[in-house]
N, C-alpha and C. Protein backbone atom coordinates (compact mmCIF):
# COMPACT_ATOMS: atom_id res chain seq x y z
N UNK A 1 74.34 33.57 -18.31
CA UNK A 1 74.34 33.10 -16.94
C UNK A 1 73.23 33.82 -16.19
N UNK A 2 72.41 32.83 -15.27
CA UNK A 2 71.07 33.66 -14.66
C UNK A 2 71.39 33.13 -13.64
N UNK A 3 71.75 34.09 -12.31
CA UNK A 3 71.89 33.43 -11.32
C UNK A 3 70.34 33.86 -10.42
N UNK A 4 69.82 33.16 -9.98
CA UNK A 4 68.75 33.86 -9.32
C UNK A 4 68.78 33.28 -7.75
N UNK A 5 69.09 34.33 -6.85
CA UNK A 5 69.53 33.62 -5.68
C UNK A 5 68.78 33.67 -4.28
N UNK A 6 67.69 34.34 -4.81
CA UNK A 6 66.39 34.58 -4.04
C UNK A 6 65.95 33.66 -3.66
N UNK A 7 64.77 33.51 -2.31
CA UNK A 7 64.41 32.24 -1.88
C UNK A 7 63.06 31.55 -3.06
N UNK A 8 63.63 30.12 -3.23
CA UNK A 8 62.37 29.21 -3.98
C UNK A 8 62.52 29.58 -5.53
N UNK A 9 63.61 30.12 -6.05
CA UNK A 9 63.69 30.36 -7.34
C UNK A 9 63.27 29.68 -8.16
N UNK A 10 63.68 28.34 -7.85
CA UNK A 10 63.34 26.99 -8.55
C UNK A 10 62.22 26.24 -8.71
N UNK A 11 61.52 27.14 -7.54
CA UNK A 11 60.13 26.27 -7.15
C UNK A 11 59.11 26.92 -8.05
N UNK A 12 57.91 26.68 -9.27
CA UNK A 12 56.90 27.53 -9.30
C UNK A 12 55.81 27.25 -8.62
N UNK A 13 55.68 26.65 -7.92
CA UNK A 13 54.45 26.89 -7.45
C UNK A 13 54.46 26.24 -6.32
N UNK A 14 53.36 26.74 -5.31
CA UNK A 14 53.83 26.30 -3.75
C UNK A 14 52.90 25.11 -3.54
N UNK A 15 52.53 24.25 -4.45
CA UNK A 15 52.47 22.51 -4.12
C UNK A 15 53.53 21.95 -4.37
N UNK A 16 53.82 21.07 -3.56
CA UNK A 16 55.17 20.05 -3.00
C UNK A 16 54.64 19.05 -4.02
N UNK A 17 53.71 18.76 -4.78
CA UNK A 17 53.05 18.02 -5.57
C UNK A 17 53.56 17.52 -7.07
N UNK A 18 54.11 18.68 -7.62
CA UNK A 18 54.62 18.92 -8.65
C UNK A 18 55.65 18.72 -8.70
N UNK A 19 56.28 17.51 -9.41
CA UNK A 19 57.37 17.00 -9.35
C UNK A 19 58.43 17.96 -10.54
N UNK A 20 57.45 18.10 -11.64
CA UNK A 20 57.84 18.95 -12.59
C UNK A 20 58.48 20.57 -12.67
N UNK A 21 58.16 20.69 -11.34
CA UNK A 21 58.46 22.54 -11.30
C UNK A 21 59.40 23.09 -11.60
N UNK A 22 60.64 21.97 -11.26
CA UNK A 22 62.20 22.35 -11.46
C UNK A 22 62.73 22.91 -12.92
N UNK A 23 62.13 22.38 -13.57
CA UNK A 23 61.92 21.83 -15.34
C UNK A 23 60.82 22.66 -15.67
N UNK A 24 59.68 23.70 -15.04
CA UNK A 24 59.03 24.39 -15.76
C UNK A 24 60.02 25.86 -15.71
N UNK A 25 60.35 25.80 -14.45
CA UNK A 25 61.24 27.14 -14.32
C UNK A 25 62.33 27.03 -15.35
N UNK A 26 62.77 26.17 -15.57
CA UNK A 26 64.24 25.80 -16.49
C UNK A 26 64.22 26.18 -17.90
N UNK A 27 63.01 26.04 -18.04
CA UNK A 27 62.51 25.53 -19.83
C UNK A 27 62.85 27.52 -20.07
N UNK A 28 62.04 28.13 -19.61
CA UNK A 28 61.79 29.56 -20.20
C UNK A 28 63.40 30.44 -20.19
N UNK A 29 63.77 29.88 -18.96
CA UNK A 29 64.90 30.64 -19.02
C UNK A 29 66.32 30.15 -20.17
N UNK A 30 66.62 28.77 -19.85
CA UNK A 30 67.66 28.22 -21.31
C UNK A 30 66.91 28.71 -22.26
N UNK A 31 65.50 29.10 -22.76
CA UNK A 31 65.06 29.08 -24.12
C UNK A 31 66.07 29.99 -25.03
N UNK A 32 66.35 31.28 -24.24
CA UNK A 32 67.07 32.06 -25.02
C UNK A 32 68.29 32.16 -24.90
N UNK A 33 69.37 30.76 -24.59
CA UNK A 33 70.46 30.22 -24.89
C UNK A 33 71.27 30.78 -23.52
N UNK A 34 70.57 30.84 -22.32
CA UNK A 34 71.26 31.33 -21.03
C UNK A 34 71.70 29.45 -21.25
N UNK A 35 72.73 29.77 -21.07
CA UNK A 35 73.42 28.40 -20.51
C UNK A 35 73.81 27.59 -19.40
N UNK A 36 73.96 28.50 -18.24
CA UNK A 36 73.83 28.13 -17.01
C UNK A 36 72.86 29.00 -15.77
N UNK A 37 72.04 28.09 -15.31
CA UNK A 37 71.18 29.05 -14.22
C UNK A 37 71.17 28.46 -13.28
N UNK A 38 71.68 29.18 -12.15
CA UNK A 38 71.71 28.76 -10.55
C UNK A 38 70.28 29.03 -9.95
N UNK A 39 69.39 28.29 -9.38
CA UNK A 39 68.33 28.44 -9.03
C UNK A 39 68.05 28.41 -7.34
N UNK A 40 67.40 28.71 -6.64
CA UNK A 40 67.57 27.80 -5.25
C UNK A 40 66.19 26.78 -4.65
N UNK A 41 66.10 25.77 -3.92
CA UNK A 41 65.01 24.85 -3.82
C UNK A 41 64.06 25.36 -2.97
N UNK A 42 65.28 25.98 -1.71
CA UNK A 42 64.10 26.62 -0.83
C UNK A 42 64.44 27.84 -0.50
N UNK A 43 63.55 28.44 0.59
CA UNK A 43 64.24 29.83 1.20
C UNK A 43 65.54 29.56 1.94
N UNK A 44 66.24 30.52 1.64
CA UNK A 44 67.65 30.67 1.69
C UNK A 44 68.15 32.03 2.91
N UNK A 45 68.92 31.42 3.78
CA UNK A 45 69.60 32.47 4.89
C UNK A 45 70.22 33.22 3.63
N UNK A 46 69.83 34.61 4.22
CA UNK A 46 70.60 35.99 3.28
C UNK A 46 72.17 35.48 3.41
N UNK A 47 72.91 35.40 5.09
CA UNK A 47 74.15 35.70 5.40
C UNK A 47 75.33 34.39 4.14
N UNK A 48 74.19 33.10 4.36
CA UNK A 48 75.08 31.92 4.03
C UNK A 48 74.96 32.27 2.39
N UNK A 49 74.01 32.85 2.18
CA UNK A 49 73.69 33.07 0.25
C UNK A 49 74.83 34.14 0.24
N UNK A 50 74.89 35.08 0.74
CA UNK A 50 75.50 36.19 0.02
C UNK A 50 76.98 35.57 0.42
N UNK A 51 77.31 34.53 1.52
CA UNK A 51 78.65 33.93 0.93
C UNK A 51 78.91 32.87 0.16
N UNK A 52 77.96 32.19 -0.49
CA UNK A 52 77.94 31.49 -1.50
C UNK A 52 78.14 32.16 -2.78
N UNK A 53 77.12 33.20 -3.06
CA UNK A 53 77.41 34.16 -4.46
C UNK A 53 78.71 35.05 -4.07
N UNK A 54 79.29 35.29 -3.42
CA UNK A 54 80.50 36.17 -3.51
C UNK A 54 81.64 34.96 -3.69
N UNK A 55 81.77 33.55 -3.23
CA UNK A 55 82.68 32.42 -3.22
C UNK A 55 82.83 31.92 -4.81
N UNK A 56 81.41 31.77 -4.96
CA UNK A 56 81.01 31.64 -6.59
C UNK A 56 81.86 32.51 -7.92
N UNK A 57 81.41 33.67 -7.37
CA UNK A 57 81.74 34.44 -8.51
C UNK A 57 83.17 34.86 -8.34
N UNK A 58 83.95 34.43 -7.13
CA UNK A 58 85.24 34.64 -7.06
C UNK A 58 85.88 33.87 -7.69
N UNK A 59 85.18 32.48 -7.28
CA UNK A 59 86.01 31.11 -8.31
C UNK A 59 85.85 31.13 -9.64
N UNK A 60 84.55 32.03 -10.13
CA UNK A 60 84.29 32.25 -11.41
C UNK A 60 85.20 33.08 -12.35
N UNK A 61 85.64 33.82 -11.57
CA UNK A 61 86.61 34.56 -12.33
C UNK A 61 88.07 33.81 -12.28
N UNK A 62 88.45 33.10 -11.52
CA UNK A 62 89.66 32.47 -11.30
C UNK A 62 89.72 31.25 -12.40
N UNK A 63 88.52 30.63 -12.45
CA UNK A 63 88.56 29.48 -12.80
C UNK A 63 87.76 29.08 -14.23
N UNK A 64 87.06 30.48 -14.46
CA UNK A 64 86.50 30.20 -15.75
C UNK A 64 85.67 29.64 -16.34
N UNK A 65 84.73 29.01 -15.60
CA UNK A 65 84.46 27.32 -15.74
C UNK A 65 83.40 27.50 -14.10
N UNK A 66 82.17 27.42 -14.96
CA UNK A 66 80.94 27.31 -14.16
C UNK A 66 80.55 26.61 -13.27
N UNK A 67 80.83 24.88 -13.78
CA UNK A 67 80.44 24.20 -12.80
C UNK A 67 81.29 23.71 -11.69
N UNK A 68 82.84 24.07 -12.08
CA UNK A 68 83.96 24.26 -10.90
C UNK A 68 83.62 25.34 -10.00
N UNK A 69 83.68 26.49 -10.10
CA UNK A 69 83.15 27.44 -9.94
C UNK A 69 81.91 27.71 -8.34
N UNK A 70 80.70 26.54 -9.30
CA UNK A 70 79.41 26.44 -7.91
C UNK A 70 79.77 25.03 -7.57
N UNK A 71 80.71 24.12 -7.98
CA UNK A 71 81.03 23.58 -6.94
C UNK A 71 82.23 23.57 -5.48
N UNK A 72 82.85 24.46 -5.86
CA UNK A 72 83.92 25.29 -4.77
C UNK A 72 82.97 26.29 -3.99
N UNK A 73 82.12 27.04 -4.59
CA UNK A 73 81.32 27.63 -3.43
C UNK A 73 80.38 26.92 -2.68
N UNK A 74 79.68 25.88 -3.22
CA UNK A 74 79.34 24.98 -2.45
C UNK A 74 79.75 24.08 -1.44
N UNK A 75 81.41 23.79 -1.95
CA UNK A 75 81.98 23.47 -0.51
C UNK A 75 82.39 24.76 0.50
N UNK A 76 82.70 25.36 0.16
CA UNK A 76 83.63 26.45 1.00
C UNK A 76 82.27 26.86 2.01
N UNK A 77 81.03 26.80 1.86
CA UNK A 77 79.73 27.13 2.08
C UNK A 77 79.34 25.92 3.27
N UNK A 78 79.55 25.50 2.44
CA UNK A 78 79.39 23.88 3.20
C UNK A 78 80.49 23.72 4.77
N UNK A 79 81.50 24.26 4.34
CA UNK A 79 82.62 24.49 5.33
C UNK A 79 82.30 25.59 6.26
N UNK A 80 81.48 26.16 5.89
CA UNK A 80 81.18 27.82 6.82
C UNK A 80 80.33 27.77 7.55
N UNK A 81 79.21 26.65 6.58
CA UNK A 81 77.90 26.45 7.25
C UNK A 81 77.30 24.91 6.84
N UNK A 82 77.70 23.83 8.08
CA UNK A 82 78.15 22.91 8.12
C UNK A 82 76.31 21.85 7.67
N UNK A 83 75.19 22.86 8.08
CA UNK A 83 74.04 22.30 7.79
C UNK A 83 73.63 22.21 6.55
N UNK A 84 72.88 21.01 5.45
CA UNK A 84 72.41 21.41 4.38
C UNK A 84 71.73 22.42 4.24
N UNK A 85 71.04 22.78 4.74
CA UNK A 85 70.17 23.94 4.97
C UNK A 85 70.54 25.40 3.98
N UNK A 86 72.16 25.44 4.82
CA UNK A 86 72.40 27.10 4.01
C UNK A 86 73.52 26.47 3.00
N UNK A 87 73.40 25.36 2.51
CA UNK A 87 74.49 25.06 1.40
C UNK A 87 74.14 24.40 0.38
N UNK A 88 72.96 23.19 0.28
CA UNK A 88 72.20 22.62 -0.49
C UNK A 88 71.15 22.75 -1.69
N UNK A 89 70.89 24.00 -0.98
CA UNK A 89 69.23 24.60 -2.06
C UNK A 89 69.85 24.79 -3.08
N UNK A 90 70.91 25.02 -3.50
CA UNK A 90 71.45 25.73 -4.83
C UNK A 90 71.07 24.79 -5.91
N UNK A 91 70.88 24.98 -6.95
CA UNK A 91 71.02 24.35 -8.29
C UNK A 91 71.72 24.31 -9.50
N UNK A 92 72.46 24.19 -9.77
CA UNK A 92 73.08 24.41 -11.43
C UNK A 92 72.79 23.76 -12.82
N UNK A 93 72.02 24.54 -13.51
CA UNK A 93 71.65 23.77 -14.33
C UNK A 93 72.66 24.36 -15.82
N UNK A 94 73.03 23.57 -16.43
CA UNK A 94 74.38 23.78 -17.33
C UNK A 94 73.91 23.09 -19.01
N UNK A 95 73.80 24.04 -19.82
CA UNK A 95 73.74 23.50 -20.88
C UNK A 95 74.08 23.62 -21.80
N UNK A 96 75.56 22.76 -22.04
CA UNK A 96 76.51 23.49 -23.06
C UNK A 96 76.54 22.80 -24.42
């Protein structure tokens, strides 16, 4: 599991051009059998991230199960902070 929750994780490179970027970042990291990586699209509010990764990894332990997991913190996130903005950027990419 690679969670990387920093702003633009997902992005490599700062042209909006590159449709591909999502998928260059992706490739290196599954290579060595990480199976799920949370990425983010854009810069990310610290306050709404650090209650997304604490919601996350709470459901993670409850629930076992990854993509239940970032999708309960994504709502509960969504519920806290009602704009896409601090709830959307996230990514899950899952490859089991």
């Amino acid at each position: 599991m690679i969670f990387a929750a920093a702003c633009q994780t997902g992005i490599t490179s700062v042209s909006q051009d590159n449709a591909s970027e999502l998928i260059g970042m992706l490739r290196p990291l599954t290579l060595y059998k990480n199976k799920n990586v949370i990425l983010s699209l854009w810069q990310v509010d610290d306050t709404a991230t650090t209650f997304f990764v604490e919601v996350f990894y709470s459901e993670l332990k409850k629930q076992k199960n990854y993509t239940k997991a970032f999708l309960a913190a994504r709502k509960r996130t969504k519920e806290e902070y009602p704009r896409p903005f601090y709830w959307a950027a996230f990514y899950l990419s899952t490859n089991i």
